[in-house]
C-alpha atoms as a PDB file:
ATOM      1  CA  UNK A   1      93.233  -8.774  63.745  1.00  0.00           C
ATOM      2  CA  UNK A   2      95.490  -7.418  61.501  1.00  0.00           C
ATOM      3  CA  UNK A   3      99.158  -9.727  61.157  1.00  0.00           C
ATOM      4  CA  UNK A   4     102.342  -9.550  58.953  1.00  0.00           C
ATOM      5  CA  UNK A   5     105.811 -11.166  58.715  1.00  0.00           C
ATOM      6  CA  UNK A   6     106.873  -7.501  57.948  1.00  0.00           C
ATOM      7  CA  UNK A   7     107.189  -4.432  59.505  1.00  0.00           C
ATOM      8  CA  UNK A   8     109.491  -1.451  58.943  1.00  0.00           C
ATOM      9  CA  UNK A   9     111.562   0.851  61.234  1.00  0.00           C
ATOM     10  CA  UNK A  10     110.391   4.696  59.908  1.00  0.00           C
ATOM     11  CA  UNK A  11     111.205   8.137  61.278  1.00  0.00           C
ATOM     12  CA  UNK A  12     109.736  11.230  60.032  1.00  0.00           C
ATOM     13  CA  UNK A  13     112.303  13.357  62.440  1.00  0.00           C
ATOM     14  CA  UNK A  14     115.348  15.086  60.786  1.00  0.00           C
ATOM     15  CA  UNK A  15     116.560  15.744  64.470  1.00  0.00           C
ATOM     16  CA  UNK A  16     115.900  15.096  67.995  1.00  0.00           C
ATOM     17  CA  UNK A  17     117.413  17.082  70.416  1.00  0.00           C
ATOM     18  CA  UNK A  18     118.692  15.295  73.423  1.00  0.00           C
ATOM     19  CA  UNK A  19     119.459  16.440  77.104  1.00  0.00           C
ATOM     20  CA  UNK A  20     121.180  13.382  79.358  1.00  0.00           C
ATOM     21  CA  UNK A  21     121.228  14.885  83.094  1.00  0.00           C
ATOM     22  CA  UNK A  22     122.462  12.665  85.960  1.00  0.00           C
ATOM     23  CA  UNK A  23     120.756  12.524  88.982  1.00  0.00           C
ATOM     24  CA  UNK A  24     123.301  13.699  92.179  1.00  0.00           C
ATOM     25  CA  UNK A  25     125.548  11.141  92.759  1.00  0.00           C
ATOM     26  CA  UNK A  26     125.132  10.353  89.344  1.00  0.00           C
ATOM     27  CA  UNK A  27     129.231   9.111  88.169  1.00  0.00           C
ATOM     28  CA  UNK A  28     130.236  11.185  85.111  1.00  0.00           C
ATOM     29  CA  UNK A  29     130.955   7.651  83.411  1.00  0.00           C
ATOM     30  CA  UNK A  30     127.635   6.291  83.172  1.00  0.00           C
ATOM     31  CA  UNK A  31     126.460   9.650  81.701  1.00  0.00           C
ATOM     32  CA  UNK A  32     129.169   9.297  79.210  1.00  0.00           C
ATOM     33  CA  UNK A  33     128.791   5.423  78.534  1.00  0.00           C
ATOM     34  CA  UNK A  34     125.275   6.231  77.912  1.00  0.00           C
ATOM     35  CA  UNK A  35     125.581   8.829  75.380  1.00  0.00           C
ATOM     36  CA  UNK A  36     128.184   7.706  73.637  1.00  0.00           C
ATOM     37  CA  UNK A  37     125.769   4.463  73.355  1.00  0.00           C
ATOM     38  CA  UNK A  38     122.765   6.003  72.783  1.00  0.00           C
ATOM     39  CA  UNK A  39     124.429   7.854  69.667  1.00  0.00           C
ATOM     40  CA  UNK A  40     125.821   4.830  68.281  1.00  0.00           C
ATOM     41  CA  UNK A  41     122.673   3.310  68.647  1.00  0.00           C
ATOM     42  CA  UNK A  42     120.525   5.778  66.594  1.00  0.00           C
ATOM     43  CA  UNK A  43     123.140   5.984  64.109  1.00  0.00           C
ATOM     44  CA  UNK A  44     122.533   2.080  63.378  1.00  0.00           C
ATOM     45  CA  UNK A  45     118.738   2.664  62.963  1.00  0.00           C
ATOM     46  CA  UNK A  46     119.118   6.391  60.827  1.00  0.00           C
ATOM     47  CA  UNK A  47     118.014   8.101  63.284  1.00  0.00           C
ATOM     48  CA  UNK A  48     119.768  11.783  63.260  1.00  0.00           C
ATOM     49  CA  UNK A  49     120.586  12.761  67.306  1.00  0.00           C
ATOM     50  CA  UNK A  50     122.087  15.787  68.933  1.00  0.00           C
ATOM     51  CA  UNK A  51     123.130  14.919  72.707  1.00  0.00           C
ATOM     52  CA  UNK A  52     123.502  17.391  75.128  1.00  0.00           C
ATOM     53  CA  UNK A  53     125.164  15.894  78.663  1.00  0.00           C
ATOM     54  CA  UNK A  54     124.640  17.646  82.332  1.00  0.00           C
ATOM     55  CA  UNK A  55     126.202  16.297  85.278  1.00  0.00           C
ATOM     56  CA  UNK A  56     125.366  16.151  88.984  1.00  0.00           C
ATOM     57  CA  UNK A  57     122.194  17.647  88.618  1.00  0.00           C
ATOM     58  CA  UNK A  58     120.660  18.529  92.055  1.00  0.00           C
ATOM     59  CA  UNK A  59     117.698  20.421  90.912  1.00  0.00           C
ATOM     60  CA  UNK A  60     115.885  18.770  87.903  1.00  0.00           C
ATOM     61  CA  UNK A  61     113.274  21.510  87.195  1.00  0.00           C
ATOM     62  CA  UNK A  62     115.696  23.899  86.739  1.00  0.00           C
ATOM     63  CA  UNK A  63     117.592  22.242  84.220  1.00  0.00           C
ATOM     64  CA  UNK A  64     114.572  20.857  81.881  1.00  0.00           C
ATOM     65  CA  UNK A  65     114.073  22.388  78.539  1.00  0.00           C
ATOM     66  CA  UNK A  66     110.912  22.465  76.932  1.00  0.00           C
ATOM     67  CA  UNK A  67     113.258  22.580  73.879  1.00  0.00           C
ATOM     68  CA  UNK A  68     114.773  19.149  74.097  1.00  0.00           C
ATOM     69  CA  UNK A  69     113.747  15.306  75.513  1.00  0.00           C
ATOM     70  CA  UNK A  70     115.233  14.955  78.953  1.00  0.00           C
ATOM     71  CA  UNK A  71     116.920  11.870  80.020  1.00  0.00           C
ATOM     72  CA  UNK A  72     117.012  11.720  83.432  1.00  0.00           C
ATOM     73  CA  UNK A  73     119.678   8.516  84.957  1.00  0.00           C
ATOM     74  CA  UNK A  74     119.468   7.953  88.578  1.00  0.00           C
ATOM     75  CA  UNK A  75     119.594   5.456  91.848  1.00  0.00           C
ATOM     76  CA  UNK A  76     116.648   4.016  92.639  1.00  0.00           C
ATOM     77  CA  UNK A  77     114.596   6.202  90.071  1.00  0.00           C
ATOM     78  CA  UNK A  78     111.098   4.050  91.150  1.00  0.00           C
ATOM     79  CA  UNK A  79     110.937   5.875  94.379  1.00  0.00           C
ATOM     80  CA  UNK A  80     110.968   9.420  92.364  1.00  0.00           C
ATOM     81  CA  UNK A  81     109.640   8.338  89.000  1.00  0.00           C
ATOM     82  CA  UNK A  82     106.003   9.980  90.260  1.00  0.00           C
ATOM     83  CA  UNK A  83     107.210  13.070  90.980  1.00  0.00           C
ATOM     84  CA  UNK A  84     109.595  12.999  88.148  1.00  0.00           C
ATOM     85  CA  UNK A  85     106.732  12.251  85.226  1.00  0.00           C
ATOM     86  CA  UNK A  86     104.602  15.219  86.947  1.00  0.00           C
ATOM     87  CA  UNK A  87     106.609  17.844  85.579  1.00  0.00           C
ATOM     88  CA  UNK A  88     105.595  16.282  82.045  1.00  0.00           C
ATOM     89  CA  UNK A  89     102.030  18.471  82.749  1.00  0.00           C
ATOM     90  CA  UNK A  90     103.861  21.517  81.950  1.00  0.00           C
ATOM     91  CA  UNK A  91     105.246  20.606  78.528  1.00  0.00           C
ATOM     92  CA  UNK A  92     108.529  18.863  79.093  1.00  0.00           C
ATOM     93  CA  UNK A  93     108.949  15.160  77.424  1.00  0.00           C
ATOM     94  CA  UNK A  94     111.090  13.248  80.110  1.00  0.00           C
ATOM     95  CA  UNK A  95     112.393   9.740  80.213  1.00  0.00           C
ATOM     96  CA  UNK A  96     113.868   8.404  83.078  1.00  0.00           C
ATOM     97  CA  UNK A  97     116.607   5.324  82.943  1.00  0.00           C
ATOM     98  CA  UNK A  98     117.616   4.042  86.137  1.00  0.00           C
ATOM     99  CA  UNK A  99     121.185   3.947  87.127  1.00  0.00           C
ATOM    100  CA  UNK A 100     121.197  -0.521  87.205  1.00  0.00           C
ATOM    101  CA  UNK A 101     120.299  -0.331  83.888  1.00  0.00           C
ATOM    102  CA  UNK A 102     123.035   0.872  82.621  1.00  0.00           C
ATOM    103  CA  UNK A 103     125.451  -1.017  85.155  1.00  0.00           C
ATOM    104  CA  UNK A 104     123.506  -3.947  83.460  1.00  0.00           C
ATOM    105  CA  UNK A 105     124.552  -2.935  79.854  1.00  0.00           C
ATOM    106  CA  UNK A 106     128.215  -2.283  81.057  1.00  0.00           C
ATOM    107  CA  UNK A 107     128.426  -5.698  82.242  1.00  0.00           C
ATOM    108  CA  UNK A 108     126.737  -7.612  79.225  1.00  0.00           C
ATOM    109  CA  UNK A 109     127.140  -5.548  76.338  1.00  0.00           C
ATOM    110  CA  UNK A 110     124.736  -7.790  74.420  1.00  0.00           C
ATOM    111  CA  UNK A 111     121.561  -6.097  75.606  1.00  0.00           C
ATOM    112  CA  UNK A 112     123.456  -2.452  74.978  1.00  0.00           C
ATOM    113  CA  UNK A 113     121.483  -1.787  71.531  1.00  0.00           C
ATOM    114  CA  UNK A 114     117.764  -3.158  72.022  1.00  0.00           C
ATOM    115  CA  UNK A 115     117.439  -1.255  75.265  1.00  0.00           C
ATOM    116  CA  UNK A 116     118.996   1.932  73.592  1.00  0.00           C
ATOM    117  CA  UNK A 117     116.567   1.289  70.547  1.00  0.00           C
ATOM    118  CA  UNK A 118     113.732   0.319  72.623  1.00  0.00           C
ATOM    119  CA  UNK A 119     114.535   4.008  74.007  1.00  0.00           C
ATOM    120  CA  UNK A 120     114.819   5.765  71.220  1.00  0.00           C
ATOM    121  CA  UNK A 121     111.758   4.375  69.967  1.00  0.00           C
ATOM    122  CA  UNK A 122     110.113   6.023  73.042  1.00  0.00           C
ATOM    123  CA  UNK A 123     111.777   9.382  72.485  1.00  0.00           C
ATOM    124  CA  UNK A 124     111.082   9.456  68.336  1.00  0.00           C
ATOM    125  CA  UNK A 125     107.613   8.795  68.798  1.00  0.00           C
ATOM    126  CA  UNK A 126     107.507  11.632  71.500  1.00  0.00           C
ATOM    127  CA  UNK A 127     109.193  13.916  69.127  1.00  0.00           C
ATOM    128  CA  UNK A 128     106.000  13.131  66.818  1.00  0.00           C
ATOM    129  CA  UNK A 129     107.986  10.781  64.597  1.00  0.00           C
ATOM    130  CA  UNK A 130     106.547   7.167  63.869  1.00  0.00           C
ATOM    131  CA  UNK A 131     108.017   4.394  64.272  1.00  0.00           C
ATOM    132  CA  UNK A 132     106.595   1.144  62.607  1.00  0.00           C
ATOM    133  CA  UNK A 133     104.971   0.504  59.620  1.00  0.00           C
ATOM    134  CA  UNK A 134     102.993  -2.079  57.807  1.00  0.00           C
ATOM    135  CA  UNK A 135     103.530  -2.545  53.902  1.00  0.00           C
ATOM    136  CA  UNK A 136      99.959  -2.247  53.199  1.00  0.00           C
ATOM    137  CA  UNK A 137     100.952  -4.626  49.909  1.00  0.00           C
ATOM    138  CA  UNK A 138     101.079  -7.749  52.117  1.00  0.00           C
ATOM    139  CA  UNK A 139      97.885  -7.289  53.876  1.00  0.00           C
ATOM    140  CA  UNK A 140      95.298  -6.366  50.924  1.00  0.00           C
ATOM    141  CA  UNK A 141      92.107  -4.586  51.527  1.00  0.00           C
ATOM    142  CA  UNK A 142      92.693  -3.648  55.428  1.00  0.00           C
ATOM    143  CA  UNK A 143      90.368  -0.680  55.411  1.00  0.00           C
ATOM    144  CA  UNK A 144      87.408  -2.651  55.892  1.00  0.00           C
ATOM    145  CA  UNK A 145      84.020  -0.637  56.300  1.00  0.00           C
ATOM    146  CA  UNK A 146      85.389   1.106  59.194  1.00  0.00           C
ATOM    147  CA  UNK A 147      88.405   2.726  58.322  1.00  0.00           C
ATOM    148  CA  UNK A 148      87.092   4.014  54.347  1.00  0.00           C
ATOM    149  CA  UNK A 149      86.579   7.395  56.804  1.00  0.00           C
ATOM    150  CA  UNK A 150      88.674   9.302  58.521  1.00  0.00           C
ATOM    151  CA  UNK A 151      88.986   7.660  62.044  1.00  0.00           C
ATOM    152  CA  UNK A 152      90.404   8.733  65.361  1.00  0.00           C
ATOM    153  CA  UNK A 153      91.375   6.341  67.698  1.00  0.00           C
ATOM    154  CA  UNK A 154      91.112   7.279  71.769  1.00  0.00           C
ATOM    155  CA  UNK A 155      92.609   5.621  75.091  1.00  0.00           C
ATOM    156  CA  UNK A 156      92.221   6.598  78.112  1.00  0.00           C
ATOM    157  CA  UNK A 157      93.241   6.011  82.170  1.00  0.00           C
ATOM    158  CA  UNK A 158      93.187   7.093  85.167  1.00  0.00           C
ATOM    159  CA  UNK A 159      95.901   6.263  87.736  1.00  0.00           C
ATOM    160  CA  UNK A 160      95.415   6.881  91.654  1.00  0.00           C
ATOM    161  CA  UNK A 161      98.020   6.977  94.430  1.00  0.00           C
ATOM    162  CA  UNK A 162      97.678   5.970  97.686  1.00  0.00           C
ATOM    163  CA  UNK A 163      99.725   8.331  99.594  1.00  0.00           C
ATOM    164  CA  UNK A 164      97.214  11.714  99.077  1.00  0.00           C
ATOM    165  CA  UNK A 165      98.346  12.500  95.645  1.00  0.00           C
ATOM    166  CA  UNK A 166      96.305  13.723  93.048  1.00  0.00           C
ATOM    167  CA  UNK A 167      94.950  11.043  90.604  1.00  0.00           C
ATOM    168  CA  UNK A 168      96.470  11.823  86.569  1.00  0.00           C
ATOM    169  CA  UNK A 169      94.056  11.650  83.833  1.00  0.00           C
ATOM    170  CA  UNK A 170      95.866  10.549  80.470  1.00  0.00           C
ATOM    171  CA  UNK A 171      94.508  10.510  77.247  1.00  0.00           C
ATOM    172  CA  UNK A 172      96.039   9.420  73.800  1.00  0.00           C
ATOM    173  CA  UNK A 173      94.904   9.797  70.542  1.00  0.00           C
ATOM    174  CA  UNK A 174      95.916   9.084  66.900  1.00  0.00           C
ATOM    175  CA  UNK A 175      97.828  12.580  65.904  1.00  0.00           C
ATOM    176  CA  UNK A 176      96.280  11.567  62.151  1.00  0.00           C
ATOM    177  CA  UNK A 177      93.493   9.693  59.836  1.00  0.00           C
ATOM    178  CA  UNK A 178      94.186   6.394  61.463  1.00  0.00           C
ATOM    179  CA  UNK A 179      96.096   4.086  58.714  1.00  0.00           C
ATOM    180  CA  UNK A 180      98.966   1.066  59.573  1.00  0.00           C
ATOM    181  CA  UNK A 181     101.184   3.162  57.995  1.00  0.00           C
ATOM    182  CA  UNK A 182     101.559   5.500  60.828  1.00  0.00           C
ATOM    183  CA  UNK A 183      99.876   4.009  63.591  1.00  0.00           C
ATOM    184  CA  UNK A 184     102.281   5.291  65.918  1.00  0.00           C
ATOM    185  CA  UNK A 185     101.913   8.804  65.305  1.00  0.00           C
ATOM    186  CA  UNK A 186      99.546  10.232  68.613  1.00  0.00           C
ATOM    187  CA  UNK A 187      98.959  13.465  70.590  1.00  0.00           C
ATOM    188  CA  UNK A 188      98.279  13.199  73.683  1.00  0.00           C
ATOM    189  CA  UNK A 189      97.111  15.476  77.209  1.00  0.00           C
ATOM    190  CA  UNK A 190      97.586  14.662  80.957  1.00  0.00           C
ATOM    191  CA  UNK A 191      96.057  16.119  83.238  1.00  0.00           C
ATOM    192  CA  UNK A 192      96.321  16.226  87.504  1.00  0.00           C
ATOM    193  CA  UNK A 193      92.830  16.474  88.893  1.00  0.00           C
ATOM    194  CA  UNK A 194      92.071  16.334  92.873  1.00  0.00           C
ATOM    195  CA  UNK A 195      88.807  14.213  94.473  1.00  0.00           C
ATOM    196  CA  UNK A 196      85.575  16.096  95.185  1.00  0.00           C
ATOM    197  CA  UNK A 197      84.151  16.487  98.828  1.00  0.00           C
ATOM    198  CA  UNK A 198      84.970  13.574 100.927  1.00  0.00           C
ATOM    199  CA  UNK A 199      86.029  10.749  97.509  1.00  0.00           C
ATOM    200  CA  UNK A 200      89.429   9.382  98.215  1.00  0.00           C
ATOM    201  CA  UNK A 201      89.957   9.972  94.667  1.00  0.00           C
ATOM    202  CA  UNK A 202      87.799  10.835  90.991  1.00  0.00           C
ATOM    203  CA  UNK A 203      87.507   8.087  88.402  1.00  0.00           C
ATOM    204  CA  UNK A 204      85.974  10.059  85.771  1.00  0.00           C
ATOM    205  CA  UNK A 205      87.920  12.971  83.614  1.00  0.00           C
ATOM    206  CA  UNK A 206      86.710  15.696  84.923  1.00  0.00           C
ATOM    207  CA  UNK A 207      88.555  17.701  82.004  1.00  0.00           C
ATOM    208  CA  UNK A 208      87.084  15.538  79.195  1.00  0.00           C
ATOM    209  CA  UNK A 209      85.501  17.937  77.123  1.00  0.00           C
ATOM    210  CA  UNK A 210      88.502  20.214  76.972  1.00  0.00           C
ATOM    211  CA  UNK A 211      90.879  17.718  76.572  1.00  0.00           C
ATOM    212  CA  UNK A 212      88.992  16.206  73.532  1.00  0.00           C
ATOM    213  CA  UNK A 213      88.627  19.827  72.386  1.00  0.00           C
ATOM    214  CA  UNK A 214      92.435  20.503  72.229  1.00  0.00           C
ATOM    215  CA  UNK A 215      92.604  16.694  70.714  1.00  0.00           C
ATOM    216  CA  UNK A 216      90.276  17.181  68.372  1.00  0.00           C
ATOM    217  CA  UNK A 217      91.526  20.430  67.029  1.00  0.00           C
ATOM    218  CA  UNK A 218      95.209  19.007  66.566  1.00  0.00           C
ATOM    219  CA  UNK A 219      93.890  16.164  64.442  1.00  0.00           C
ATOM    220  CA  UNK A 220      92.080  18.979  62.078  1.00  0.00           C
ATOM    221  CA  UNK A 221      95.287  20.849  62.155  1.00  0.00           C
ATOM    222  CA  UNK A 222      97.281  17.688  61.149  1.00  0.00           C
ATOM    223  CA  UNK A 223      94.865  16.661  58.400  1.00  0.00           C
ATOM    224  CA  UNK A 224      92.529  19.065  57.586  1.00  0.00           C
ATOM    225  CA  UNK A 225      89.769  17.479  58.013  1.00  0.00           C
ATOM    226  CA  UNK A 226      87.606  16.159  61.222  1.00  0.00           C
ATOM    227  CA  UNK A 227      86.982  12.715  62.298  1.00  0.00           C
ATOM    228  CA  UNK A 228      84.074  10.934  61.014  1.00  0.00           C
ATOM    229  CA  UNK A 229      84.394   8.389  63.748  1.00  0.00           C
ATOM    230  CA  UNK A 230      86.138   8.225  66.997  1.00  0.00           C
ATOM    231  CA  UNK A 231      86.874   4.749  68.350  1.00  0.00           C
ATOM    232  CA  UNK A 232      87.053   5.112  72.218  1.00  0.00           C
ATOM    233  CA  UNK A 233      89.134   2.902  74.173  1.00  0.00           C
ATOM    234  CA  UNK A 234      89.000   3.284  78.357  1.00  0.00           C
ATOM    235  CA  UNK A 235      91.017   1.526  80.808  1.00  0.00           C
ATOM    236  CA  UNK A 236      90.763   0.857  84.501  1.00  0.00           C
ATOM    237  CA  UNK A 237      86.899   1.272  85.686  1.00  0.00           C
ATOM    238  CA  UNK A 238      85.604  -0.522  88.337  1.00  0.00           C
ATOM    239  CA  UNK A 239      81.881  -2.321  87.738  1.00  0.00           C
ATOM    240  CA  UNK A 240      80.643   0.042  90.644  1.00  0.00           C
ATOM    241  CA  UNK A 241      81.683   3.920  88.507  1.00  0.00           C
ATOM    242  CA  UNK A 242      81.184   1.795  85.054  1.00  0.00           C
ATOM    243  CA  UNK A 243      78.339   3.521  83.852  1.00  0.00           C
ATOM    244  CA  UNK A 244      78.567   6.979  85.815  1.00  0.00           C
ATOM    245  CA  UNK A 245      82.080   7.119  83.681  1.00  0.00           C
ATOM    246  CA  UNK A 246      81.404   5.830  80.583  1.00  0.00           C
ATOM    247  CA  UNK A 247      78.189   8.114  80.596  1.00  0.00           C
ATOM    248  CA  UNK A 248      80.478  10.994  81.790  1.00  0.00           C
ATOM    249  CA  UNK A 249      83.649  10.854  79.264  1.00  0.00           C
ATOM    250  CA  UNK A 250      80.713   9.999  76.671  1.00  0.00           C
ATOM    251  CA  UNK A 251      78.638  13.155  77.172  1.00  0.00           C
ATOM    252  CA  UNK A 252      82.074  15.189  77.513  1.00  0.00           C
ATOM    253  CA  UNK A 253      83.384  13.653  74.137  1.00  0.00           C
ATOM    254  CA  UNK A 254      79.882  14.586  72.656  1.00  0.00           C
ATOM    255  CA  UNK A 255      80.023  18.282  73.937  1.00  0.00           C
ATOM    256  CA  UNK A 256      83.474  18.794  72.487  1.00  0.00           C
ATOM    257  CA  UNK A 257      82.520  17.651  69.046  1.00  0.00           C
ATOM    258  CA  UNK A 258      79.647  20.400  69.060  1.00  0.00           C
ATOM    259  CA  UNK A 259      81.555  23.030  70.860  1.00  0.00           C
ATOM    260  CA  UNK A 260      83.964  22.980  67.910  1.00  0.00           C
ATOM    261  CA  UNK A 261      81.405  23.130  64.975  1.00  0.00           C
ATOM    262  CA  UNK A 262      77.561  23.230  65.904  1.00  0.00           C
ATOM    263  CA  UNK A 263      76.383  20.039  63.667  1.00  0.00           C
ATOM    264  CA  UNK A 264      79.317  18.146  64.541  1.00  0.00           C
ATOM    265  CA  UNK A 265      78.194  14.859  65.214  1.00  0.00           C
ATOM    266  CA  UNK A 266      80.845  11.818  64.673  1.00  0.00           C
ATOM    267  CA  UNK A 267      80.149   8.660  65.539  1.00  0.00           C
ATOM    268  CA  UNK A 268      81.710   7.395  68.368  1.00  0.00           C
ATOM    269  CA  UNK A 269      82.483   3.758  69.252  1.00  0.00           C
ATOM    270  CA  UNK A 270      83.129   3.477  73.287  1.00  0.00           C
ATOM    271  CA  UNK A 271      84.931   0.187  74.513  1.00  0.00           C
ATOM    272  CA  UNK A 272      85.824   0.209  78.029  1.00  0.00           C
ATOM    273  CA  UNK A 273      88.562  -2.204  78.856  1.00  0.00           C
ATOM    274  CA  UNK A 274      88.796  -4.111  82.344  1.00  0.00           C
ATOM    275  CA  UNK A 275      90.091  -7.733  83.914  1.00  0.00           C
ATOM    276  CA  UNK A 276      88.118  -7.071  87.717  1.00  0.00           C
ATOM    277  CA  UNK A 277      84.608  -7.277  86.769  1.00  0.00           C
ATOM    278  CA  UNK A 278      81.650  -9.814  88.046  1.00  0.00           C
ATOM    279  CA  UNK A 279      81.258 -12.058  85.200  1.00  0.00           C
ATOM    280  CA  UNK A 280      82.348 -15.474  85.098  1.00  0.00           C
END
């Protein structure tokens, strides 16, 4: 484990192009307070906003733009926050803030700039802009024997609702040759996929292999060059689909590699992550 007293604030954006919409009923105030915040905020940190504010917004799929990162500010968000982060499969970046948030800030103006950094943190990384980064000076040699190649690092999940909606698959990867630097740089893919026959719902990723492919090819795209190892991290298996999954997402991973280039054969490093299992 890798630790240091140091650690930098770093964008790699010249812009990010903001849309605030307000949720109906929605007071023109709190969409004002908020921008006029969240531009102060970024400001302090040098990061280089434009904010775009719509009011009273009753239909929010008509007024996303593929174009900009949508804040979305509303009552009682939780109760639509599924249905709001399902529009994300068909390219928007959203970001919801709930209305007591900012009723919160208004009332102790203390806590106004972490949570508006701690938001635009979320919205420059989205942007494909990184946000920490490590002087390597402090640390020495932190390559190792693992990282002398160029590495790709992996997670995975999949999350299940109860109420017959379709599980999402979502998997992250390092946008770049994986260096402290710019950890925080990623791509990433969701994806909504449905249960087969009579399964309540599928814990696998069905769409591995494609995913990985469209992954795969973005990190070549970004670098040049192909990873020589791909570090695979998987959350939320249960002991009974462990090893139909992990064989699964392993064989898709596999295929992907070799559906881009023939011999391509990386190694791969698979560490599935889970608290409910049956050792003690």
């Amino acid at each position: 484990v890798l630790r240091t007293e140091k650690s930098e604030f770093c964008s790699n954006n010249d812009k990010i192009d903001i849309k605030v919409m307000g949720l109906n009923g929605c007071s023109k105030n709190v969409i004002d307070f908020f921008s006029e915040q969240l531009n102060l905020s970024a400001q302090k940190i040098d990061l280089k906003v434009t904010i775009t504010k719509i009011y009273d917004v009753r239909d929010i799929g008509g007024k996303l733009s593929a174009k900009h990162h949508n804040v979305i500010i509303g009552k009682e968000l939780k109760k639509k926050y599924g249905k709001i982060k399902l529009l994300e499969k068909d390219g928007y970046h959203i970001q919801c803030v709930d209305f007591s948030t900012i009723t919160k800030m208004q009332k102790n103006r203390k806590m106004i700039f972490n949570t508006m950094v701690n938001i635009l943190l979320k919205l420059n990384v989205k942007a494909g802009g990184t946000n920490w980064s490590i002087p390597l000076q402090t640390i020495g040699d932190w390559r190792g024997t693992v990282f002398r190649e160029s590495v790709m690092i992996v997670g995975a999940d999949v999350t299940h609702f109860t109420d017959g909606k379709p599980s999402i698959a979502a998997v992250v990867c390092s946008s770049s040759n994986f260096d402290f630097t710019a950890g925080s740089s990623y791509n990433f893919k969701i994806a909504v996929q449905y249960p087969e026959g009579n399964k309540k719902s599928l814990e696998y990723i069905k769409d591995m292999k494609n995913i990985m492919k469209e992954l795969l090819y973005a990190f070549y795209v970004n670098t040049y060059e192909k990873p020589a190892k791909i570090i695979y991290y998987r959350d939320g298996v249960s002991m009974g689909q462990f090893e139909n999954t992990v064989l699964k997402e392993l064989q898709a991973i596999q295929d992907a590699c070799t559906s881009l280039e023939e011999r391509y054969e990386p190694k791969i490093s698979l560490v599935v992550c889970t608290k409910r299992h049956d050792q003690r």
